[in-house]
PDB file of N, CA and C in Angstrom:
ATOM      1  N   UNK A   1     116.997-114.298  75.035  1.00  0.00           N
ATOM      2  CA  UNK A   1     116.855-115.761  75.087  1.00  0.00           C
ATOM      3  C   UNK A   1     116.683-116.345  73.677  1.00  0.00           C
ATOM      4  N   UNK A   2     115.656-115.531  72.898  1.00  0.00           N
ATOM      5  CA  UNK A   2     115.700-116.562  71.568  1.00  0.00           C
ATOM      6  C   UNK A   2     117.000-116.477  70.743  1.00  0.00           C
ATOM      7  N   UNK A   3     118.223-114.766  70.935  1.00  0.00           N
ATOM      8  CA  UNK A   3     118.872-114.476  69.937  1.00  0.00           C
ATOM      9  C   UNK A   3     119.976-116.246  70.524  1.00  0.00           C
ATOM     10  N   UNK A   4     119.959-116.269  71.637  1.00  0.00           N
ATOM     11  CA  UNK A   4     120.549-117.356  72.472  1.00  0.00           C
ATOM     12  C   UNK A   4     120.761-118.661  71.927  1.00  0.00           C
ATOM     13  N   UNK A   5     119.233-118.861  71.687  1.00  0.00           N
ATOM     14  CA  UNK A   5     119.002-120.391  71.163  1.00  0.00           C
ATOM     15  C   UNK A   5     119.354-120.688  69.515  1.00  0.00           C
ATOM     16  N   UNK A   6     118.945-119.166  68.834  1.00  0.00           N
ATOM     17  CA  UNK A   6     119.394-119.142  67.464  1.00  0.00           C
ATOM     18  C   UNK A   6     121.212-119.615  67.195  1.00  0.00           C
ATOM     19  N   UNK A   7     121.946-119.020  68.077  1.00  0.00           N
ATOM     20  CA  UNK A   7     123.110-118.993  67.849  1.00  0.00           C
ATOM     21  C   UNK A   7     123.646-120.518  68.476  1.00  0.00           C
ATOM     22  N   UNK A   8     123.150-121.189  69.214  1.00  0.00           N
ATOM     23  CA  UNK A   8     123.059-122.465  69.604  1.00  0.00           C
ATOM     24  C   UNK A   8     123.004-123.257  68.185  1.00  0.00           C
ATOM     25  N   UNK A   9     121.809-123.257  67.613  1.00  0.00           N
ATOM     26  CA  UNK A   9     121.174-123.890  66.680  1.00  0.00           C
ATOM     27  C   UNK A   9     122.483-123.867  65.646  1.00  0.00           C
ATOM     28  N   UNK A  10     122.227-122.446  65.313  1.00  0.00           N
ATOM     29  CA  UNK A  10     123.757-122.309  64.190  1.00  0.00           C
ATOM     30  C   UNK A  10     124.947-123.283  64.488  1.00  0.00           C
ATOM     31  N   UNK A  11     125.296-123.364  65.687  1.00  0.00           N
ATOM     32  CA  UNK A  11     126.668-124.247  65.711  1.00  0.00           C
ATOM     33  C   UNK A  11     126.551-124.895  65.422  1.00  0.00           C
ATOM     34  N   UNK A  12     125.337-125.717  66.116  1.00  0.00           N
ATOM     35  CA  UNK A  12     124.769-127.288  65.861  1.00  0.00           C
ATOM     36  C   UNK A  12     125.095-127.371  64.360  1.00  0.00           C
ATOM     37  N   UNK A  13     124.122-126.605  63.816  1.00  0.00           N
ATOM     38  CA  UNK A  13     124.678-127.159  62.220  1.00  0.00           C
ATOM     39  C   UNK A  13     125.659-126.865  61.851  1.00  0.00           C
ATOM     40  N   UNK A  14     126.238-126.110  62.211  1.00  0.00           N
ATOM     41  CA  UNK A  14     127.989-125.655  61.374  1.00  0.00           C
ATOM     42  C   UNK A  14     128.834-127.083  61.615  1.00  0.00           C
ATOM     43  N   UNK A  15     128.668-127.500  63.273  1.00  0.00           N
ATOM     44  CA  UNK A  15     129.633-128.651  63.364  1.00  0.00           C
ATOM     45  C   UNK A  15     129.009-129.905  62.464  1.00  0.00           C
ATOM     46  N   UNK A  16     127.646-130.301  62.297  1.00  0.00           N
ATOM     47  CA  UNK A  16     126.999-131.311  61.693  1.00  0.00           C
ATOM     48  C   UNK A  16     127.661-131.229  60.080  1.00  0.00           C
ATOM     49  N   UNK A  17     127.053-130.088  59.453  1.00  0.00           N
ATOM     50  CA  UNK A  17     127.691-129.872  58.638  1.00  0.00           C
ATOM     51  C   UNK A  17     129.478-130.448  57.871  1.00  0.00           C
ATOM     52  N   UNK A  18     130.302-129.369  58.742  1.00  0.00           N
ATOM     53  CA  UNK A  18     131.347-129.813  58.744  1.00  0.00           C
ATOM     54  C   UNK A  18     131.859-131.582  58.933  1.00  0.00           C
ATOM     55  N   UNK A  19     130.916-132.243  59.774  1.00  0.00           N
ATOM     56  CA  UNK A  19     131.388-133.637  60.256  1.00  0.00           C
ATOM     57  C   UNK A  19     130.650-134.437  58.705  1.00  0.00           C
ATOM     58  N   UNK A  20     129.432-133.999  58.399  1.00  0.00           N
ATOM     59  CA  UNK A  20     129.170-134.130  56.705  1.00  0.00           C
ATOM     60  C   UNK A  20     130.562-134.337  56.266  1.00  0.00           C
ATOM     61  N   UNK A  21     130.867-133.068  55.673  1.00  0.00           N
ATOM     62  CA  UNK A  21     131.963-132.834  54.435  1.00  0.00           C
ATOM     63  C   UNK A  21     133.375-133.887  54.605  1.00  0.00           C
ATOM     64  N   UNK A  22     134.019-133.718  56.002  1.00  0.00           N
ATOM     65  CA  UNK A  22     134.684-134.995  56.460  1.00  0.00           C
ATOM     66  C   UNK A  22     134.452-136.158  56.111  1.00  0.00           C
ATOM     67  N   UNK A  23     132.791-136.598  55.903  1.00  0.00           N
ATOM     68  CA  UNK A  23     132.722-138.098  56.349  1.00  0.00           C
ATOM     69  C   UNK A  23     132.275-138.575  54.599  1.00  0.00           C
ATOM     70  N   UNK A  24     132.210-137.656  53.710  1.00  0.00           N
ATOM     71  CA  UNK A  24     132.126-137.417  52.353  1.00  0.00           C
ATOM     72  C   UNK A  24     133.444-137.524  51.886  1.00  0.00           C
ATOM     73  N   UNK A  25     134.230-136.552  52.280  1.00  0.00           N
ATOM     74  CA  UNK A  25     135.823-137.048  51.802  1.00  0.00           C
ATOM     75  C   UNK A  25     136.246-137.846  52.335  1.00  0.00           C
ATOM     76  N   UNK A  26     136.202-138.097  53.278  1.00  0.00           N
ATOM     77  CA  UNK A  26     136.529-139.974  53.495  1.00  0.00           C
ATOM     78  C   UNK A  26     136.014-140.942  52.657  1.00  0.00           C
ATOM     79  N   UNK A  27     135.185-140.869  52.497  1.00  0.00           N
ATOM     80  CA  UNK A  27     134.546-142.215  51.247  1.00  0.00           C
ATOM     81  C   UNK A  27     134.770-141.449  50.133  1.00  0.00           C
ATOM     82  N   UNK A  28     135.346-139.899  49.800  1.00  0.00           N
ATOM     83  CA  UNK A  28     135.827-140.083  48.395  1.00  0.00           C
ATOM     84  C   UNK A  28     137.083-140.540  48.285  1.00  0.00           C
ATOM     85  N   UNK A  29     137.842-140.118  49.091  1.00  0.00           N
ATOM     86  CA  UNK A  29     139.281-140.849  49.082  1.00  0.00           C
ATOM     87  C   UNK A  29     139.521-142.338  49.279  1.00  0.00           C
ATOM     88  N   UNK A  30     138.739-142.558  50.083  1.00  0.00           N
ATOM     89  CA  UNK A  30     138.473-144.293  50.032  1.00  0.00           C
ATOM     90  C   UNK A  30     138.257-145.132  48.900  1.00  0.00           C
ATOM     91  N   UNK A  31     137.335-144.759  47.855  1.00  0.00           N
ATOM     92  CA  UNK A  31     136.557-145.103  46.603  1.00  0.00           C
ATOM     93  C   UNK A  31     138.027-144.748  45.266  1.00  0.00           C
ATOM     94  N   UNK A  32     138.639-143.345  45.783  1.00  0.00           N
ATOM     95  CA  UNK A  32     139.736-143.589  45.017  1.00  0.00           C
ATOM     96  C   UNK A  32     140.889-143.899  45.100  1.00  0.00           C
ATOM     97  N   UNK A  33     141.152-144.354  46.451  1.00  0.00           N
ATOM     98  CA  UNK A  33     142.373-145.253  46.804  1.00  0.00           C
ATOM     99  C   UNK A  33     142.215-146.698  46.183  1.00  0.00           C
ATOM    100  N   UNK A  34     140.876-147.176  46.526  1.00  0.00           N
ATOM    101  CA  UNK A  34     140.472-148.343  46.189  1.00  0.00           C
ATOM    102  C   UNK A  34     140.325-148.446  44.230  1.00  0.00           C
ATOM    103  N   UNK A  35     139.740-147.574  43.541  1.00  0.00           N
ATOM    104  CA  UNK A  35     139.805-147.522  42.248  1.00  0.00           C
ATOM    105  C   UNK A  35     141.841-147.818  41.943  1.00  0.00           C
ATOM    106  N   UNK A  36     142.499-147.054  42.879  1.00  0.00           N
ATOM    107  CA  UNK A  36     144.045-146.603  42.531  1.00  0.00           C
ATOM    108  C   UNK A  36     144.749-147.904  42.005  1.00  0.00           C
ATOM    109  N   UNK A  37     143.681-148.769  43.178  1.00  0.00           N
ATOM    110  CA  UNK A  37     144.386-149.887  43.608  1.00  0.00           C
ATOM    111  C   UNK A  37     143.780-151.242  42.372  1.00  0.00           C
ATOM    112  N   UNK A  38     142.774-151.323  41.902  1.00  0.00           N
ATOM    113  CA  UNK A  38     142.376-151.910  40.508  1.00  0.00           C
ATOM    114  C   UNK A  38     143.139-151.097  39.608  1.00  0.00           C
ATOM    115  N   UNK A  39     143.142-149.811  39.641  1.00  0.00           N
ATOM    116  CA  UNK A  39     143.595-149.853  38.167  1.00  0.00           C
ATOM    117  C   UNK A  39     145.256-149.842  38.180  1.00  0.00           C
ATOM    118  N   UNK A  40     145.515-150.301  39.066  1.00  0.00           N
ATOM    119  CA  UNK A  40     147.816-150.799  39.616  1.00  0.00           C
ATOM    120  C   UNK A  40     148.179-149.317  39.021  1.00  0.00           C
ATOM    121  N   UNK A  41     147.880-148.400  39.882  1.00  0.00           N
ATOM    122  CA  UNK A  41     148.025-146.797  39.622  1.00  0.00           C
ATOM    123  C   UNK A  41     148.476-146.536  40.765  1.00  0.00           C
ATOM    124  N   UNK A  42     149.557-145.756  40.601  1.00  0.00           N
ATOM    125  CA  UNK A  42     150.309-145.126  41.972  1.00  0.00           C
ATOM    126  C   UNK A  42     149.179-144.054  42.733  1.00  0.00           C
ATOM    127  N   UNK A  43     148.834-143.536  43.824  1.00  0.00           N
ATOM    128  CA  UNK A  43     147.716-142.520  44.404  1.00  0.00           C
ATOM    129  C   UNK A  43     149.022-142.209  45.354  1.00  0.00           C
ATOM    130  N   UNK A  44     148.931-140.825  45.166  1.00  0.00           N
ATOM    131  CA  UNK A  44     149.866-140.171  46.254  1.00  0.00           C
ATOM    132  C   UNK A  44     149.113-139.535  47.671  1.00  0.00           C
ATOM    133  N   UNK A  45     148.966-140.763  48.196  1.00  0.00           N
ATOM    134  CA  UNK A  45     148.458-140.544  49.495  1.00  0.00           C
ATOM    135  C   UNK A  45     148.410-139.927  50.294  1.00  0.00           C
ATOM    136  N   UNK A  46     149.584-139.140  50.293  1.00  0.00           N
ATOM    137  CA  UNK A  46     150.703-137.972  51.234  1.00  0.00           C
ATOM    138  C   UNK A  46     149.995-136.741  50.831  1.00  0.00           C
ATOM    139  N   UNK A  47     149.456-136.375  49.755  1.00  0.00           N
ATOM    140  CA  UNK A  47     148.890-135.334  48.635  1.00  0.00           C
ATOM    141  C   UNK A  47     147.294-135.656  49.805  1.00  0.00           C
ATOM    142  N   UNK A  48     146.857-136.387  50.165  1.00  0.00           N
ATOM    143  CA  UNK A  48     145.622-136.449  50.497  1.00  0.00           C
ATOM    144  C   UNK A  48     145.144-136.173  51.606  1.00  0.00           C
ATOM    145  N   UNK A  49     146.792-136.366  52.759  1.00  0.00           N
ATOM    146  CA  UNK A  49     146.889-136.379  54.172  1.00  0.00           C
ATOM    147  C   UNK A  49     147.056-135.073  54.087  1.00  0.00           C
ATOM    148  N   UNK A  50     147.714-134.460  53.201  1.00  0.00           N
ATOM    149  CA  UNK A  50     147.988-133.137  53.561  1.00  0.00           C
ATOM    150  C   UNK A  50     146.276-132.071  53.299  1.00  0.00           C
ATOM    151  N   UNK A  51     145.503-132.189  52.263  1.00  0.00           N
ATOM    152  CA  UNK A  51     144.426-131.442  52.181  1.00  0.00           C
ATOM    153  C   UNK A  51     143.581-132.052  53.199  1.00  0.00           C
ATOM    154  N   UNK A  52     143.201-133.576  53.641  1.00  0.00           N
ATOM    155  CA  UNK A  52     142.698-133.774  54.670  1.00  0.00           C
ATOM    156  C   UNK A  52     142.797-134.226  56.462  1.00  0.00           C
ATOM    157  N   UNK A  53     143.926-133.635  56.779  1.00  0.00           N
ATOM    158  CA  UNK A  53     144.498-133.861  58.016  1.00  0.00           C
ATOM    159  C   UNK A  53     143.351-134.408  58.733  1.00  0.00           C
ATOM    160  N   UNK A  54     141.944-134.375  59.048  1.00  0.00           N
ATOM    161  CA  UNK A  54     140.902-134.253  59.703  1.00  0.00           C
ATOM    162  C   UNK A  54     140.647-136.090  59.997  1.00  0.00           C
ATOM    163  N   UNK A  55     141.026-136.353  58.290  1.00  0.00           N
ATOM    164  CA  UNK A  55     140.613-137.590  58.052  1.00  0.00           C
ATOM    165  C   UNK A  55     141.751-138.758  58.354  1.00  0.00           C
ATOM    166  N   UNK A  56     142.724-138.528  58.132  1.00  0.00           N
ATOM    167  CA  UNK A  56     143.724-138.925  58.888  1.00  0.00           C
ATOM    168  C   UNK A  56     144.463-138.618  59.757  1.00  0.00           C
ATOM    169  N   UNK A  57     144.326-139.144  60.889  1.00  0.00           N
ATOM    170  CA  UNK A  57     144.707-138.810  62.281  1.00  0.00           C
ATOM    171  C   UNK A  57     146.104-138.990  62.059  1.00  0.00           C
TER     172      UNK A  57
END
C-alpha cells in the first residue's frame, strides 16, 4: 500500500512538473514573439511549432 501511494505521488509530480515546463515555454515564446515583433525581426515560428508541438495545438 505505501509502495502504491509513493508511485501515485511520483506521477502527480512528473505530470505537474511537465505542465510547468509547457506553461514556461509558452510565455517564453510569447515574450519572444512579442520582442520579434518590436524589434520588425522576422521569428521563425515554424522552428518553434516544431520543438514545441505541446504548445501549439
Amino acid at each position: 500500500m505505501n509502495k502504491y501511494k509513493k508511485t501515485v505521488i511520483n506521477i502527480i509530480l512528473l505530470l505537474s512538473s511537465t505542465l510547468l515546463t509547457f506553461t514556461m515555454a509558452e510565455f517564453a515564446l510569447r515574450y519572444a514573439y512579442k520582442e520579434s515583433k518590436f524589434l520588425k525581426k522576422p521569428l521563425n515560428v515554424d522552428l518553434f511549432r516544431a520543438a514545441y508541438p505541446a504548445v501549439y495545438h
